[in-house]
C-alpha atoms as a PDB file:
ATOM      1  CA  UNK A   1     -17.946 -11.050  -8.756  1.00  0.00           C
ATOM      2  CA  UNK A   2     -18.245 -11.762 -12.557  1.00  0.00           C
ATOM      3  CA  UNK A   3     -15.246 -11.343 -14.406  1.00  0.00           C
ATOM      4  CA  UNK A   4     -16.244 -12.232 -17.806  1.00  0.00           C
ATOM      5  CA  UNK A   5     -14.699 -15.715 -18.658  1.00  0.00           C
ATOM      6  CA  UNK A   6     -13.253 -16.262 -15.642  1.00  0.00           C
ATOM      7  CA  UNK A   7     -14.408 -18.388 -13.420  1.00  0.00           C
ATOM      8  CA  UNK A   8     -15.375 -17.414  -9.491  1.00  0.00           C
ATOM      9  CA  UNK A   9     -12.016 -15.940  -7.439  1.00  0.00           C
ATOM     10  CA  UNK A  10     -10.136 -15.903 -10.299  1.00  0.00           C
ATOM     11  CA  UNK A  11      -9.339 -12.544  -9.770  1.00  0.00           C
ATOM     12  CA  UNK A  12      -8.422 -12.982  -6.333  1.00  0.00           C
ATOM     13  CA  UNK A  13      -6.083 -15.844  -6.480  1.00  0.00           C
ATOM     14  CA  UNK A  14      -4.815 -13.782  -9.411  1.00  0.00           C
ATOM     15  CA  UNK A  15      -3.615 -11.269  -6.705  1.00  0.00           C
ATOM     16  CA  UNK A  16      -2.797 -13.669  -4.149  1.00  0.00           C
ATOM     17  CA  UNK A  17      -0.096 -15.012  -6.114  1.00  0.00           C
ATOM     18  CA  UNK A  18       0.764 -11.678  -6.955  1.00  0.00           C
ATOM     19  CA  UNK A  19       1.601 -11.335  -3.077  1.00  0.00           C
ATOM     20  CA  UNK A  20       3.281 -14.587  -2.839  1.00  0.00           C
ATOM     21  CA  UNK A  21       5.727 -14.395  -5.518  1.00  0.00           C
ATOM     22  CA  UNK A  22       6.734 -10.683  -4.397  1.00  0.00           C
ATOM     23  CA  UNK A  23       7.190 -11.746  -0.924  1.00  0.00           C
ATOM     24  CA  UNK A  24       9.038 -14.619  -2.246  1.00  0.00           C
ATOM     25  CA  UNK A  25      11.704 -11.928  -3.951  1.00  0.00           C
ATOM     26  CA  UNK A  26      12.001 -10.074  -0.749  1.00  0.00           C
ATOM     27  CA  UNK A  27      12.295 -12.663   1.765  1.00  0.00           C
ATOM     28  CA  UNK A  28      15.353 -13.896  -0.757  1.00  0.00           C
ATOM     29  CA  UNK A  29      17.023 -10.219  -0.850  1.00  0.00           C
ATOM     30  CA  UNK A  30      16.844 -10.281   3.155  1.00  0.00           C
ATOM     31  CA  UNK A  31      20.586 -10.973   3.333  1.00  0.00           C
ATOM     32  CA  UNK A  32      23.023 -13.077   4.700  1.00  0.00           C
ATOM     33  CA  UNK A  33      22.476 -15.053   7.922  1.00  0.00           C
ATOM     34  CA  UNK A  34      24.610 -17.864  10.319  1.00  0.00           C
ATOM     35  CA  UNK A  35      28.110 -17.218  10.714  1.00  0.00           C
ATOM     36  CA  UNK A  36      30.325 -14.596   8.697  1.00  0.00           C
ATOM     37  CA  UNK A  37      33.082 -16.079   6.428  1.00  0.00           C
ATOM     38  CA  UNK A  38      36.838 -15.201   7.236  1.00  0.00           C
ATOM     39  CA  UNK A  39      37.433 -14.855   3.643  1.00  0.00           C
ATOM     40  CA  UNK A  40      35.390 -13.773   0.572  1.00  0.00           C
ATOM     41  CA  UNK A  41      34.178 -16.883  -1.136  1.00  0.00           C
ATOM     42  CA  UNK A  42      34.459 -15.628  -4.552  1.00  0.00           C
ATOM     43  CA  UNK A  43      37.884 -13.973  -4.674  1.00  0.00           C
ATOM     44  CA  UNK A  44      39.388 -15.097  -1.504  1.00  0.00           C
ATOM     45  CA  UNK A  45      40.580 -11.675   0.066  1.00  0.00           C
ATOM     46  CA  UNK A  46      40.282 -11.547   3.405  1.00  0.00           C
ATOM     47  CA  UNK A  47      36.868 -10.082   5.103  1.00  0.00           C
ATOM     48  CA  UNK A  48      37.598  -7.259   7.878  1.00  0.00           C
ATOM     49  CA  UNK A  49      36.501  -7.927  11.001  1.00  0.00           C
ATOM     50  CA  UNK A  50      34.985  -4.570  10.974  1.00  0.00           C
ATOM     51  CA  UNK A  51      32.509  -5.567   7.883  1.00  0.00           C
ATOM     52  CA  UNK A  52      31.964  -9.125   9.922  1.00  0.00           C
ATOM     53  CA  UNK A  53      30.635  -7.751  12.644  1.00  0.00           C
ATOM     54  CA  UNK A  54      28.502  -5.356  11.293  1.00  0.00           C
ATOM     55  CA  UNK A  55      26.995  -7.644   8.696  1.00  0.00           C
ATOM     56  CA  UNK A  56      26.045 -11.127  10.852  1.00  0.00           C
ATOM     57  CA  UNK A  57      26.739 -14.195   7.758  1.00  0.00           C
ATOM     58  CA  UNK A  58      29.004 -11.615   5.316  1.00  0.00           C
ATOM     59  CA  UNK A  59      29.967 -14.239   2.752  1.00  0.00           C
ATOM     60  CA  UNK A  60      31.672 -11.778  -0.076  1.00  0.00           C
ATOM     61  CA  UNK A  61      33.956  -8.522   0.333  1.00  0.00           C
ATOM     62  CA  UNK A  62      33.096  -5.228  -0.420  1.00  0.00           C
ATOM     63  CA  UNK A  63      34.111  -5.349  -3.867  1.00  0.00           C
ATOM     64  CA  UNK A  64      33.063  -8.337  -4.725  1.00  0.00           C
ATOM     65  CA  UNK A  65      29.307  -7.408  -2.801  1.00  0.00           C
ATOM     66  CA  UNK A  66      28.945  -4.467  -4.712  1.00  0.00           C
ATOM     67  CA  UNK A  67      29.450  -6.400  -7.995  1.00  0.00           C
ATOM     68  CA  UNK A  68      27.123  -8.845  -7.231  1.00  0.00           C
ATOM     69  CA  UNK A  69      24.037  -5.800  -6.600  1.00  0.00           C
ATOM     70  CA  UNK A  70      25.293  -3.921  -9.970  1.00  0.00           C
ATOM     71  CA  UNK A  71      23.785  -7.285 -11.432  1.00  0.00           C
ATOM     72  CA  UNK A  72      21.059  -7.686  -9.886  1.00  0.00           C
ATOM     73  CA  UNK A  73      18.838  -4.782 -11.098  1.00  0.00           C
ATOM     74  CA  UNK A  74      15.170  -3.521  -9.453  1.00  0.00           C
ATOM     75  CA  UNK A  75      12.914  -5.334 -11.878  1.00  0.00           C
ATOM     76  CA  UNK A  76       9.627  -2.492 -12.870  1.00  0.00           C
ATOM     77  CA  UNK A  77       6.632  -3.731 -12.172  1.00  0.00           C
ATOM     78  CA  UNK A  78       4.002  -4.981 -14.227  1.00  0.00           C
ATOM     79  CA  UNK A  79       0.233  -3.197 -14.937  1.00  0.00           C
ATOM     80  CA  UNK A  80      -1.802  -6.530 -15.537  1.00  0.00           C
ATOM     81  CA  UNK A  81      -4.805  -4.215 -16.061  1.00  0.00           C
ATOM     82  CA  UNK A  82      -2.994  -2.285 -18.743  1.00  0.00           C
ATOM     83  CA  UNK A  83      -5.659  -0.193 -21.737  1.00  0.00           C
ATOM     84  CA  UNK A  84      -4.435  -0.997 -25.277  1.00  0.00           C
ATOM     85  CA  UNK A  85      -2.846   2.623 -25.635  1.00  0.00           C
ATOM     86  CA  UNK A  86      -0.760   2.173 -22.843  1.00  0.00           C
ATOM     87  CA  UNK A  87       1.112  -1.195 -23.954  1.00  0.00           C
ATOM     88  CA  UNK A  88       1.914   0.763 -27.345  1.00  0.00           C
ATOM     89  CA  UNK A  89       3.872   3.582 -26.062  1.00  0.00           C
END
Protein backbone atom coordinates (compact mmCIF):
# COMPACT_ATOMS: atom_id res chain seq x y z
CA UNK A 1 0.00 0.00 0.00
CA UNK A 2 1.40 3.49 -0.95
CA UNK A 3 1.35 5.89 1.67
CA UNK A 4 2.85 8.84 0.11
CA UNK A 5 6.44 9.30 1.57
CA UNK A 6 6.43 6.54 3.53
CA UNK A 7 8.10 3.80 2.84
CA UNK A 8 6.41 0.00 2.56
CA UNK A 9 4.61 -1.11 6.19
CA UNK A 10 5.12 1.99 7.53
CA UNK A 11 1.72 2.24 8.33
CA UNK A 12 1.53 -1.00 9.85
CA UNK A 13 4.39 -0.97 12.20
CA UNK A 14 2.91 2.47 12.87
CA UNK A 15 -0.05 0.53 14.47
CA UNK A 16 1.85 -2.24 15.79
CA UNK A 17 3.55 -0.10 18.13
CA UNK A 18 0.43 1.47 18.74
CA UNK A 19 -0.61 -2.06 20.24
CA UNK A 20 2.55 -2.59 22.02
CA UNK A 21 2.88 0.47 23.95
CA UNK A 22 -0.97 0.25 25.05
CA UNK A 23 -0.56 -3.23 26.13
CA UNK A 24 2.52 -2.14 27.79
CA UNK A 25 0.21 0.47 30.04
CA UNK A 26 -2.20 -2.23 30.86
CA UNK A 27 -0.11 -5.08 31.65
CA UNK A 28 1.59 -2.33 34.25
CA UNK A 29 -2.00 -1.27 35.78
CA UNK A 30 -2.68 -5.18 36.31
CA UNK A 31 -2.00 -4.81 40.05
CA UNK A 32 -0.16 -6.09 42.74
CA UNK A 33 1.18 -9.66 42.82
CA UNK A 34 3.52 -12.11 45.41
CA UNK A 35 2.84 -11.76 48.91
CA UNK A 36 0.65 -8.93 50.67
CA UNK A 37 2.55 -6.52 53.02
CA UNK A 38 1.56 -6.47 56.83
CA UNK A 39 1.89 -2.83 56.78
CA UNK A 40 1.38 -0.02 54.20
CA UNK A 41 4.74 0.84 52.78
CA UNK A 42 4.14 4.43 52.42
CA UNK A 43 2.56 5.46 55.73
CA UNK A 44 3.10 2.45 57.80
CA UNK A 45 -0.55 1.77 59.16
CA UNK A 46 -1.29 -1.48 59.45
CA UNK A 47 -3.07 -3.47 56.36
CA UNK A 48 -6.35 -5.50 57.49
CA UNK A 49 -6.28 -8.84 56.98
CA UNK A 50 -9.59 -8.47 55.40
CA UNK A 51 -8.06 -6.10 52.45
CA UNK A 52 -4.94 -8.82 52.36
CA UNK A 53 -6.80 -11.44 51.50
CA UNK A 54 -8.93 -10.07 49.10
CA UNK A 55 -6.21 -8.25 47.22
CA UNK A 56 -3.19 -11.14 46.75
CA UNK A 57 0.40 -8.59 46.96
CA UNK A 58 -1.67 -5.35 48.70
CA UNK A 59 1.39 -3.18 49.26
CA UNK A 60 -0.49 0.31 50.37
CA UNK A 61 -3.75 0.91 52.61
CA UNK A 62 -6.85 2.09 51.55
CA UNK A 63 -6.09 5.58 51.94
CA UNK A 64 -3.00 5.68 50.84
CA UNK A 65 -4.30 3.32 47.46
CA UNK A 66 -6.84 5.64 46.69
CA UNK A 67 -4.33 8.55 46.66
CA UNK A 68 -2.09 6.95 44.56
CA UNK A 69 -5.22 6.35 41.56
CA UNK A 70 -6.44 10.18 42.15
CA UNK A 71 -2.87 10.71 40.50
CA UNK A 72 -2.79 8.65 38.10
CA UNK A 73 -5.43 9.96 35.63
CA UNK A 74 -7.01 7.95 32.27
CA UNK A 75 -4.80 9.56 29.67
CA UNK A 76 -7.43 10.45 26.19
CA UNK A 77 -6.37 9.02 23.40
CA UNK A 78 -4.78 10.31 20.48
CA UNK A 79 -6.43 10.65 16.60
CA UNK A 80 -3.06 10.26 14.58
CA UNK A 81 -5.26 10.65 11.47
CA UNK A 82 -6.65 13.92 12.73
CA UNK A 83 -8.18 16.72 9.53
CA UNK A 84 -6.72 20.22 10.13
CA UNK A 85 -10.20 21.51 11.54
CA UNK A 86 -10.26 19.10 14.09
CA UNK A 87 -6.73 19.89 15.82
CA UNK A 88 -8.02 23.67 15.97
CA UNK A 89 -11.01 23.29 18.05
Amino acid sequence: MAGGWARDGAVNEQIEASVQDELARMRQRRGPTGESAEFCVDCDEPIPEARRKAIPGVKLCVECQGGHDSRHANRGGMNRRASKDSLLK
